[in-house]
C-alpha atoms as a PDB file:
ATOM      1  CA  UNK A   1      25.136  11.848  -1.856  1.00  0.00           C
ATOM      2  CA  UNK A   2      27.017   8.786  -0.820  1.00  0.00           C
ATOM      3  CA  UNK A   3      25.299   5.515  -2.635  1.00  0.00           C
ATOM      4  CA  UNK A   4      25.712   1.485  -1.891  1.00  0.00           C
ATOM      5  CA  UNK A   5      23.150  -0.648  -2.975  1.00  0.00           C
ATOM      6  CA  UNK A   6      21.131  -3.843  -2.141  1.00  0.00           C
ATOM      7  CA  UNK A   7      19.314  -6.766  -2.589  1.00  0.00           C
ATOM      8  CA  UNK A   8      20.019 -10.127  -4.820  1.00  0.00           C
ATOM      9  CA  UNK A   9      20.123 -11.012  -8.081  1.00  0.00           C
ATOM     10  CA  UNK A  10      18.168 -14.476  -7.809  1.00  0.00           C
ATOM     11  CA  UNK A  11      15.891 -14.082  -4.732  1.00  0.00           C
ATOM     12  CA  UNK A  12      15.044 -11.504  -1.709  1.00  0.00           C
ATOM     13  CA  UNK A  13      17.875 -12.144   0.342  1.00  0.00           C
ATOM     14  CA  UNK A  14      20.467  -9.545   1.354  1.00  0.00           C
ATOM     15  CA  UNK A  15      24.041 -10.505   0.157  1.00  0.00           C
ATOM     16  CA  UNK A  16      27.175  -8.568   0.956  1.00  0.00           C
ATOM     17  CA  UNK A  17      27.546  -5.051   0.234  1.00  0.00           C
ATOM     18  CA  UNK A  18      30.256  -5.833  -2.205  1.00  0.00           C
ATOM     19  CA  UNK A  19      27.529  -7.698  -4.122  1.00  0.00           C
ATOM     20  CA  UNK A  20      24.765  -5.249  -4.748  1.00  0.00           C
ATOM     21  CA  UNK A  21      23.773  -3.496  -7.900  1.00  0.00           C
ATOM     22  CA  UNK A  22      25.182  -0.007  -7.671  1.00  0.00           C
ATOM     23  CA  UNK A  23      22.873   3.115  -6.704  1.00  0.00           C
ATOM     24  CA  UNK A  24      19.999   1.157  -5.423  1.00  0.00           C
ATOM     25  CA  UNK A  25      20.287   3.244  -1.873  1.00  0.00           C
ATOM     26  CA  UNK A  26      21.515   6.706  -1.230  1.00  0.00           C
ATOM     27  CA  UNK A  27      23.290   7.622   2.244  1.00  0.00           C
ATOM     28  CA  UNK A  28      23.380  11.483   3.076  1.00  0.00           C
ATOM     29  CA  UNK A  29      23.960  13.422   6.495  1.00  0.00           C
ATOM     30  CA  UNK A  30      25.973  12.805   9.929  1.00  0.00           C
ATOM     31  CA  UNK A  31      26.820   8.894  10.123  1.00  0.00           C
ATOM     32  CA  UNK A  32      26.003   9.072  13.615  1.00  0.00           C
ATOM     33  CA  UNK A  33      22.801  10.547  12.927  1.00  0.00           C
ATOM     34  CA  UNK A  34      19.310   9.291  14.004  1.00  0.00           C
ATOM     35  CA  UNK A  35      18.512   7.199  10.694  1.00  0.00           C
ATOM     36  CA  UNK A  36      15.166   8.200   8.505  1.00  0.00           C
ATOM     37  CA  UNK A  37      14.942   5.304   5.832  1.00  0.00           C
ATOM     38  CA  UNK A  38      12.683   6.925   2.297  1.00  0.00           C
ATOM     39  CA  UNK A  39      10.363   4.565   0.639  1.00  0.00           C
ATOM     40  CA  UNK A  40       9.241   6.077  -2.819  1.00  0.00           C
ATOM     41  CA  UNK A  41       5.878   5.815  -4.589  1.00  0.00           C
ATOM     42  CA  UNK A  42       4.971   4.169  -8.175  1.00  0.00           C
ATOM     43  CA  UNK A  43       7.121   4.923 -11.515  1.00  0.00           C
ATOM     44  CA  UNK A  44       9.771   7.053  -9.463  1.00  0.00           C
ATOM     45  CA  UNK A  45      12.946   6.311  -7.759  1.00  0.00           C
ATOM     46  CA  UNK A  46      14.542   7.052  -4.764  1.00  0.00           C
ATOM     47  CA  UNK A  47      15.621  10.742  -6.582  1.00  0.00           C
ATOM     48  CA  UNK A  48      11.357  11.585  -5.604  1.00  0.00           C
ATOM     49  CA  UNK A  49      12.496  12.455  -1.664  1.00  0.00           C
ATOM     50  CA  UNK A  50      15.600  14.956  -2.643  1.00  0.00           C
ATOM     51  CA  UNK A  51      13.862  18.233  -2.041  1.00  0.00           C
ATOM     52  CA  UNK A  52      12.812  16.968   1.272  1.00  0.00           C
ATOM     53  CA  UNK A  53      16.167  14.936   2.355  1.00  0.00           C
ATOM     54  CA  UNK A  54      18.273  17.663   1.762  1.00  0.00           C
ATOM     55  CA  UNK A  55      15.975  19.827   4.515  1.00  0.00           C
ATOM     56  CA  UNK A  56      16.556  16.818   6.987  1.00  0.00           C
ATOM     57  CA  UNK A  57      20.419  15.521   6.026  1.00  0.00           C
ATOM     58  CA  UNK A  58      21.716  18.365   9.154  1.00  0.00           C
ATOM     59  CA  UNK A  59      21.019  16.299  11.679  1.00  0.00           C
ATOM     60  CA  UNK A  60      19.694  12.952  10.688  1.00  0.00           C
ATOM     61  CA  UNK A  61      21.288   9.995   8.185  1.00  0.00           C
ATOM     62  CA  UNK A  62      18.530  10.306   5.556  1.00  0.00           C
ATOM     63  CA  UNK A  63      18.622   6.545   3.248  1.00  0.00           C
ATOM     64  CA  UNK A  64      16.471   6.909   0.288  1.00  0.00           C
ATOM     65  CA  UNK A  65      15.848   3.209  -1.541  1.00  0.00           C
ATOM     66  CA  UNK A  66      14.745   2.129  -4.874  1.00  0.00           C
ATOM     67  CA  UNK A  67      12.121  -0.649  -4.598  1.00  0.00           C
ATOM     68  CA  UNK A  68      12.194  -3.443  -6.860  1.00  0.00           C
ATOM     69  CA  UNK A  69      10.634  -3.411 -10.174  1.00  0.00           C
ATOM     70  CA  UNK A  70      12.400   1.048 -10.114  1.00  0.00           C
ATOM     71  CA  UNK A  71      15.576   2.707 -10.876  1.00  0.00           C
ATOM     72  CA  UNK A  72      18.504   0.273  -9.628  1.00  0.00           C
ATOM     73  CA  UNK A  73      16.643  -2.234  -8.944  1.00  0.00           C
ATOM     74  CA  UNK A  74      14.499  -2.538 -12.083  1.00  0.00           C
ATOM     75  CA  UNK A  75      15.151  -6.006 -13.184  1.00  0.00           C
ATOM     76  CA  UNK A  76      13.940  -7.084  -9.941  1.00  0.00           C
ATOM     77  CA  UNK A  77      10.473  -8.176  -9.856  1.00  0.00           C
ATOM     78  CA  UNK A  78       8.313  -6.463  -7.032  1.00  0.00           C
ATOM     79  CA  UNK A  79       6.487  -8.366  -4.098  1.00  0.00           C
ATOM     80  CA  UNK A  80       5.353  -7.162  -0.871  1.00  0.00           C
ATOM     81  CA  UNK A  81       8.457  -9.210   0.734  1.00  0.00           C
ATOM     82  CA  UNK A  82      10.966  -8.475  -1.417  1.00  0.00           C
ATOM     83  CA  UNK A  83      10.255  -4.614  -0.974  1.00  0.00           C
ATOM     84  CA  UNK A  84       9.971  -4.859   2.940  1.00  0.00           C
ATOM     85  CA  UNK A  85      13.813  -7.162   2.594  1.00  0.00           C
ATOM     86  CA  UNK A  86      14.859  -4.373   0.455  1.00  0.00           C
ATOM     87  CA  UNK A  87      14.652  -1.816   3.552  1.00  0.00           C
ATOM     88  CA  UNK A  88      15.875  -4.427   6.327  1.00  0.00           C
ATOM     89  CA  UNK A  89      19.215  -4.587   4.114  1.00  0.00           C
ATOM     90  CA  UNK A  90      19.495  -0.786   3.400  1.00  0.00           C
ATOM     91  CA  UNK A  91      19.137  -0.857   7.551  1.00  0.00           C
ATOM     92  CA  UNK A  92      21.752  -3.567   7.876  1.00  0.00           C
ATOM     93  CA  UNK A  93      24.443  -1.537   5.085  1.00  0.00           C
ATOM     94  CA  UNK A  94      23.964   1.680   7.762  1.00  0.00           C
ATOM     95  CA  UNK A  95      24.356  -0.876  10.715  1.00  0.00           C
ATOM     96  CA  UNK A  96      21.114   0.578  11.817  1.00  0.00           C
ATOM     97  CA  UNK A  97      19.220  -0.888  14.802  1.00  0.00           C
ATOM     98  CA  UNK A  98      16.119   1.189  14.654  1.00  0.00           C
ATOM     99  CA  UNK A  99      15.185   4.074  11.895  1.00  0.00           C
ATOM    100  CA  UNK A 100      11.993   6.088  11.467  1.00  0.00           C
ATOM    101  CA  UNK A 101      10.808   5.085   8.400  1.00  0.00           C
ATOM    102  CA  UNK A 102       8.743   7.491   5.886  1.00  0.00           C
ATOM    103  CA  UNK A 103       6.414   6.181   2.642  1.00  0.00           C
ATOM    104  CA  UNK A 104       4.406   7.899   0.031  1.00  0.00           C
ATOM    105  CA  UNK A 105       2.013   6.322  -1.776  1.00  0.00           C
ATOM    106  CA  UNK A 106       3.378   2.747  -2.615  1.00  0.00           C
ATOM    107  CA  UNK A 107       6.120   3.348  -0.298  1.00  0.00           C
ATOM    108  CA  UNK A 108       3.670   3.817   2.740  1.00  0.00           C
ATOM    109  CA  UNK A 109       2.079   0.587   2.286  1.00  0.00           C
ATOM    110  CA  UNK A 110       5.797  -1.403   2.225  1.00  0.00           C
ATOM    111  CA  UNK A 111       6.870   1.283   4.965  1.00  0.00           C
ATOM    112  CA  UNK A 112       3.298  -0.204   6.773  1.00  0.00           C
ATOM    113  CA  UNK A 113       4.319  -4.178   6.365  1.00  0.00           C
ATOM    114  CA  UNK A 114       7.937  -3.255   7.309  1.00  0.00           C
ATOM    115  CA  UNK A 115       6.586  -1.733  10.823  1.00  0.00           C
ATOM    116  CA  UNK A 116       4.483  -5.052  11.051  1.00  0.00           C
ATOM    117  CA  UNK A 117       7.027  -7.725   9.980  1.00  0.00           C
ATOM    118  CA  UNK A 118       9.709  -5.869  12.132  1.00  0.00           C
ATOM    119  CA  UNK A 119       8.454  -3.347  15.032  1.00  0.00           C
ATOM    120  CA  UNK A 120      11.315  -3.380  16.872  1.00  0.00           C
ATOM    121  CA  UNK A 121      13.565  -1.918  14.351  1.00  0.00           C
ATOM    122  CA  UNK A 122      10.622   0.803  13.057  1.00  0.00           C
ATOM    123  CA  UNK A 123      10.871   3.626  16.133  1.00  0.00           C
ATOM    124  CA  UNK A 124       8.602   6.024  14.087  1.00  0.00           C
ATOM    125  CA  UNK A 125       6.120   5.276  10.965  1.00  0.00           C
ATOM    126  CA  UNK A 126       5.798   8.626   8.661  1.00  0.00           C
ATOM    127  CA  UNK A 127       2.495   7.951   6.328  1.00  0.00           C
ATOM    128  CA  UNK A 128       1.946   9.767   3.421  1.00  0.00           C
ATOM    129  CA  UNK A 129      -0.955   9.142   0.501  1.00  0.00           C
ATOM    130  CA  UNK A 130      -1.607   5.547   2.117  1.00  0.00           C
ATOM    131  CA  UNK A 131      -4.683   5.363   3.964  1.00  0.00           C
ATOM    132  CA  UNK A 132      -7.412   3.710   2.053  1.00  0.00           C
ATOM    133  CA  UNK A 133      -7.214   0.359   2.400  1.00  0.00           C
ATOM    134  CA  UNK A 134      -6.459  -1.599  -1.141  1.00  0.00           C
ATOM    135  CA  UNK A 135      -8.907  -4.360  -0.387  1.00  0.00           C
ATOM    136  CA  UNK A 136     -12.463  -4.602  -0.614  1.00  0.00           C
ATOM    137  CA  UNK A 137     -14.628  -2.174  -2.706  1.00  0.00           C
ATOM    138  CA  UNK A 138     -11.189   0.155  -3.277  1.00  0.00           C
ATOM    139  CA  UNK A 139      -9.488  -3.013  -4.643  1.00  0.00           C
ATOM    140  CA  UNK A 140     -11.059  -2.571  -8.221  1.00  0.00           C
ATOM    141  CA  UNK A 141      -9.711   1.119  -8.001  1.00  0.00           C
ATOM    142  CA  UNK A 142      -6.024  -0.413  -7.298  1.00  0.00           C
ATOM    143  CA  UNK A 143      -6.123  -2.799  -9.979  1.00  0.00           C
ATOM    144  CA  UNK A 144      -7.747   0.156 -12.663  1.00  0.00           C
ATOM    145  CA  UNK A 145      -4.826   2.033 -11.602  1.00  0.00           C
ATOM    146  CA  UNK A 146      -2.475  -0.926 -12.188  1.00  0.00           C
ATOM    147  CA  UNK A 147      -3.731  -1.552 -15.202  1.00  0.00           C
ATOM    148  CA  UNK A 148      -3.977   1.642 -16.826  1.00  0.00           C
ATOM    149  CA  UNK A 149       0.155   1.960 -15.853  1.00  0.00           C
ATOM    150  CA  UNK A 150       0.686  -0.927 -17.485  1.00  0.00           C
ATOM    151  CA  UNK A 151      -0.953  -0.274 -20.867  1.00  0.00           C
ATOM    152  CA  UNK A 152       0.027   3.358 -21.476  1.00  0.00           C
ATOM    153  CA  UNK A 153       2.369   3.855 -24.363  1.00  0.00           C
ATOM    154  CA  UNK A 154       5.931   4.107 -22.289  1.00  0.00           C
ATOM    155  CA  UNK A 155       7.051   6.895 -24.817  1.00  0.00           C
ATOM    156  CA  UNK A 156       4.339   9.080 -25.161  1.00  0.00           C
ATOM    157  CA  UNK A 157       3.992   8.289 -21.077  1.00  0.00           C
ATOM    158  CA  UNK A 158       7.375   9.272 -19.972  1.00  0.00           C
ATOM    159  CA  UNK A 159       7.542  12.527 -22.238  1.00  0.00           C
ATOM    160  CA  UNK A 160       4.202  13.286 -20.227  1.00  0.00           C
ATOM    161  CA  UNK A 161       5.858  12.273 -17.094  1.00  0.00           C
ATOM    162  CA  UNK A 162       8.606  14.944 -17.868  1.00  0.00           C
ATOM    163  CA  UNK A 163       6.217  17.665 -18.949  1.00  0.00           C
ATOM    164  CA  UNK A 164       4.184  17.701 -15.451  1.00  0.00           C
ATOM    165  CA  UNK A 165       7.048  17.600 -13.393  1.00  0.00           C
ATOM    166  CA  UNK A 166       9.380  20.479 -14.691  1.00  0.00           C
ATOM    167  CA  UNK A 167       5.799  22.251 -15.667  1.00  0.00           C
ATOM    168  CA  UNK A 168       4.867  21.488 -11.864  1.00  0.00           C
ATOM    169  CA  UNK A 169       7.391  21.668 -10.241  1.00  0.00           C
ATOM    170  CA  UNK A 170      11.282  23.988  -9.698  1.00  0.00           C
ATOM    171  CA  UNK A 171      14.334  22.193 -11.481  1.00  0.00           C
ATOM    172  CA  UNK A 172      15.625  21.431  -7.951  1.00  0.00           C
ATOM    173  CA  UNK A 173      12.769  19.146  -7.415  1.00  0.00           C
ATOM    174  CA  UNK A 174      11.759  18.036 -10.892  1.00  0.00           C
ATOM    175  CA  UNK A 175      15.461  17.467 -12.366  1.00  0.00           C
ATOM    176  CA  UNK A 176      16.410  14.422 -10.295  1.00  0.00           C
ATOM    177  CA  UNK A 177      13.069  12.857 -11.115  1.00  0.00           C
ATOM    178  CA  UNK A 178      13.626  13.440 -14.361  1.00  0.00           C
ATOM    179  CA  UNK A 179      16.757  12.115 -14.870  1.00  0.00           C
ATOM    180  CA  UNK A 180      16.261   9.221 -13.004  1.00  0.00           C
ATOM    181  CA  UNK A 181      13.596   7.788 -15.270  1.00  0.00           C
ATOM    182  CA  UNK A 182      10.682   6.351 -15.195  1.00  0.00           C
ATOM    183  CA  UNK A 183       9.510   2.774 -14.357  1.00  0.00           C
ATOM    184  CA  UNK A 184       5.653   2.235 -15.056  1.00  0.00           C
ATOM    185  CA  UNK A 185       5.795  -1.330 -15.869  1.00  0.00           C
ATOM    186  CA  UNK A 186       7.214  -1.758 -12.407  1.00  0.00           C
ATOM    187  CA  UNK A 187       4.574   0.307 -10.630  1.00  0.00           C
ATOM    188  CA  UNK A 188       2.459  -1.586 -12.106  1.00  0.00           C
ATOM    189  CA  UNK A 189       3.727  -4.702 -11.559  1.00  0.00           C
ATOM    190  CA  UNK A 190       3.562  -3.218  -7.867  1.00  0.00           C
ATOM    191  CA  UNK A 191       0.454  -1.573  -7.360  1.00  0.00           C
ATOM    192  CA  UNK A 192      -1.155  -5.180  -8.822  1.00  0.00           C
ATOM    193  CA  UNK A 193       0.233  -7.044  -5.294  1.00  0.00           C
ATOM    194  CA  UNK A 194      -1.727  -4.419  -2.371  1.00  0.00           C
ATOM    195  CA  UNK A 195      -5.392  -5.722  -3.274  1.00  0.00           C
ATOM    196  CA  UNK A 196      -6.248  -8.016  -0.885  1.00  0.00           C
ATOM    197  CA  UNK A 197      -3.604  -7.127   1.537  1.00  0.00           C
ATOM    198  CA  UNK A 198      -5.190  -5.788   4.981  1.00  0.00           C
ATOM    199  CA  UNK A 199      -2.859  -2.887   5.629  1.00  0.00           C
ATOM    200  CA  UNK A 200      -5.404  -1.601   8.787  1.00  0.00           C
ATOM    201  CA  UNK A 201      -4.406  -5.126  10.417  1.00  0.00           C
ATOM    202  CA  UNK A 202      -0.231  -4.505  10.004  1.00  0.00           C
ATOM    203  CA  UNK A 203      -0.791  -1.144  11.570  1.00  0.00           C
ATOM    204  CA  UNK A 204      -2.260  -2.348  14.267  1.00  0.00           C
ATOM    205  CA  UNK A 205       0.250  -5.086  14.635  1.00  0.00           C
ATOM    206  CA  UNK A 206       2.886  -2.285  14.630  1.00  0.00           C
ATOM    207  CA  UNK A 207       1.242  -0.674  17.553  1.00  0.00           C
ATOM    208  CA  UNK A 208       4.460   2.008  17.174  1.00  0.00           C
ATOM    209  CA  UNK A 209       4.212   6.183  16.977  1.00  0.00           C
ATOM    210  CA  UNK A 210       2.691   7.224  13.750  1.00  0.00           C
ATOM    211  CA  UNK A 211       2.546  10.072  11.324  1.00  0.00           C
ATOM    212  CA  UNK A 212       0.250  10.803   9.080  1.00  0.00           C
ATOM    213  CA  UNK A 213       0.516  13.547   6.210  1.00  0.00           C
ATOM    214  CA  UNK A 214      -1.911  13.918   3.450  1.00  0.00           C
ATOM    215  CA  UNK A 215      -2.623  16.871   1.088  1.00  0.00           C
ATOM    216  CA  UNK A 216      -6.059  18.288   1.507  1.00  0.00           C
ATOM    217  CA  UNK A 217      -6.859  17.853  -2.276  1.00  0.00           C
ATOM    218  CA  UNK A 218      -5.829  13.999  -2.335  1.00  0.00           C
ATOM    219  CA  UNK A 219      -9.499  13.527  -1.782  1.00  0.00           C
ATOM    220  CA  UNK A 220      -9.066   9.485  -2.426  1.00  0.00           C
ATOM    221  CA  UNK A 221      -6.645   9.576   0.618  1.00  0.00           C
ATOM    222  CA  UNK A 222      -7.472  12.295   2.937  1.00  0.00           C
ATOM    223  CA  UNK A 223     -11.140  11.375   2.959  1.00  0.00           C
ATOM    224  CA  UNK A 224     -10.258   7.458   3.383  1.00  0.00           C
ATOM    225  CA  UNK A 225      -8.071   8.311   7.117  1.00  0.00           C
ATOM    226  CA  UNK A 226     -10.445   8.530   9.226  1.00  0.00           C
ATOM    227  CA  UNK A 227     -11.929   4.871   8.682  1.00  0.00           C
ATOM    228  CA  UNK A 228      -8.441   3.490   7.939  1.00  0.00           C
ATOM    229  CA  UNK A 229      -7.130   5.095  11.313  1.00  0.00           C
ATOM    230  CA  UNK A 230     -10.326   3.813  13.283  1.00  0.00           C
ATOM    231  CA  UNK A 231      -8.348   2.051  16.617  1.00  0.00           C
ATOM    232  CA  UNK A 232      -4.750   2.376  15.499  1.00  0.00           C
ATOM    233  CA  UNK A 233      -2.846   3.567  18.279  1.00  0.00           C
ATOM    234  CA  UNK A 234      -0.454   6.176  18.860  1.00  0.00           C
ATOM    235  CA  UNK A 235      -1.722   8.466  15.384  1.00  0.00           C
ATOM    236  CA  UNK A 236      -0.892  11.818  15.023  1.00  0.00           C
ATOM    237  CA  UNK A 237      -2.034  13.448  11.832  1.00  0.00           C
ATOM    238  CA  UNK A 238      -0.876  16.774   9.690  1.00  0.00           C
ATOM    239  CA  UNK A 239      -3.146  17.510   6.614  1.00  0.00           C
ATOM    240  CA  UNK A 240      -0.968  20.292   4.386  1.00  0.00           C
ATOM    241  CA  UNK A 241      -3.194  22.759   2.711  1.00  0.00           C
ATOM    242  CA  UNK A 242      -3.578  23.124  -0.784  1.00  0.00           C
ATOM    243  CA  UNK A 243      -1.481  20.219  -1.520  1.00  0.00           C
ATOM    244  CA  UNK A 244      -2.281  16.713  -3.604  1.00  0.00           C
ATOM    245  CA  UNK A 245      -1.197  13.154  -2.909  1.00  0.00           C
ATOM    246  CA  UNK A 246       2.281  14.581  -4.184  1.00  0.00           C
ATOM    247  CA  UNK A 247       2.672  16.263  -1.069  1.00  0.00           C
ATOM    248  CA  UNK A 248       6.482  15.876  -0.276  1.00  0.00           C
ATOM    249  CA  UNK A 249       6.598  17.273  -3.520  1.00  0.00           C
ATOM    250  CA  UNK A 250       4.192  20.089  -3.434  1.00  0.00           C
ATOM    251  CA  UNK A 251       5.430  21.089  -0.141  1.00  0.00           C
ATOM    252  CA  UNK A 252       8.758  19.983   0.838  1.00  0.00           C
ATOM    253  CA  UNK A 253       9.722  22.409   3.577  1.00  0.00           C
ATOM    254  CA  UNK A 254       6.216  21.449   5.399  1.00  0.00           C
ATOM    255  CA  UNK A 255       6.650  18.185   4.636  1.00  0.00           C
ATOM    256  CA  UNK A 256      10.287  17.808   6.031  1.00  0.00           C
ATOM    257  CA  UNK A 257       9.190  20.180   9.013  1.00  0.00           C
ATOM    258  CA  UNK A 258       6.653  17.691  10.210  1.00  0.00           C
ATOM    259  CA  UNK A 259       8.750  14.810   9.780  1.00  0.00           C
ATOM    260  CA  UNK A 260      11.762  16.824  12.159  1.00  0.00           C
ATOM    261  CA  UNK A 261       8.864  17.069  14.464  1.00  0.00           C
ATOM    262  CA  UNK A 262       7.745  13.757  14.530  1.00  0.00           C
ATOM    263  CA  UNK A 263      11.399  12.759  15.235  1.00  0.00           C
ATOM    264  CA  UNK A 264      12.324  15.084  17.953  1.00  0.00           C
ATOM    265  CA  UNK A 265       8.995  14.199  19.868  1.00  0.00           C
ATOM    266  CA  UNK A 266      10.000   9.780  19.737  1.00  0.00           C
ATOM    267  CA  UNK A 267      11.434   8.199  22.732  1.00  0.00           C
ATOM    268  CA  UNK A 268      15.068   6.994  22.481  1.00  0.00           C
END
């Protein structure tokens, strides 16, 4: 994969390409292709969507970002705005207009305030492991989460880390996780800014086609859809069998299938 990179060194404003840390954004497939922007969950990088870019990189310009607080971008502390900034410039280094951008987990909710703070620019929204609203009586379950990133051992932690995914999951798909690290302190750091966040009221404020994918076993996420989807507009939904909230791990080829899908079925 081609890579440039992104975002500042003392606030959230894009600078010149020349200027940002290497490797923070990956660039793969036809430069004149359709553009599908990747927005990673907690602890991972960018390296998390491989399995299911290189299924996609034929026909469309698949850009895969680290979020601040992760990989390239680990010494920059993680907000809400700084993460949705982070995708405007990735758009901006592709000379992008519009893109279809995809999320899992952490990176649905900033793909979610991205649509909101910039509809125009956000042709498709692809969902994944994000609907249950962080605020309210799930809040507490955020912030347990949070915490309990935050105080495991980072050691011990990581070498877990490592054992599920190559125990999990085929070298092809665990191997770039792996060797990209881990970055718990900065998912957790992350996770600790969505409670009290109304994620319901940006996708309304989109208003835009969406996707939704969750994995029948993510019980937390699958079960929460319904409610969370109640009067958003233009919601299609795919729920991938035998799958958990890892699903564009679990299932790439389904995964990157639905997305094509999604894609081929937008308006110019």
């Amino acid at each position: 994969m081609s890579a440039t990179a992104l975002l500042t060194a003392s606030d959230t404003r894009p600078r010149p390409r020349d200027q940002m840390p290497a490797g923070a954004v990956e660039a793969v497939g036809p430069l004149d292709g359709p553009v599908i922007v990747f927005i990673h969950g907690t602890r991972v990088t960018k390296s998390s969507w491989r399995a299911v870019i290189d299924r996609l990189a034929d026909r469309y310009r698949c850009v895969a970002i680290d979020l601040p607080g992760h990989g390239a971008l680990a010494d920059r502390p993680f907000s809400l705005d700084a993460a949705v900034e982070t995708v405007d410039a990735a758009l901006d280094v592709e000379a992008a207009d519009r893109a279809v951008v995809v999320g899992l987990s952490l990176g649905g909710y900033v793909a979610t305030a991205v649509a909101a703070r910039s509809p125009d620019r956000v042709r498709g929204l692809v969902l994944a492991g994000s609907t249950a609203e962080p605020s309210g009586p799930a809040a507490a379950a955020f912030r347990l989460f949070a915490w309990a990133l935050g105080a495991a051992p980072q050691r011990p932690f990581d070498a877990l880390n490592t054992w599920f995914f190559r125990f999990r999951y085929p070298p092809e798909i665990a191997e770039p996780i792996v060797a990209a690290g881990y970055w718990s302190r900065g998912g957790a750091a992350a996770v600790r800014t969505l409670p009290g966040t109304r994620f319901r009221d940006r996708l309304l404020a989109y208003g835009g086609p969406i996707l939704v994918i969750n994995g029948d076993l993510d019980l937390v996420f699958r079960l929460g859809e319904r409610a969370f989807l109640r009067d958003v507009p233009n919601v299609s939904r795919r729920i991938l069998r035998w799958t958990t909230h890892l699903s564009p791990l679990d299932r790439p080829a389904l995964f990157a299938a639905a997305v094509r899908r999604f894609v081929e079925r937008l308006p110019g």
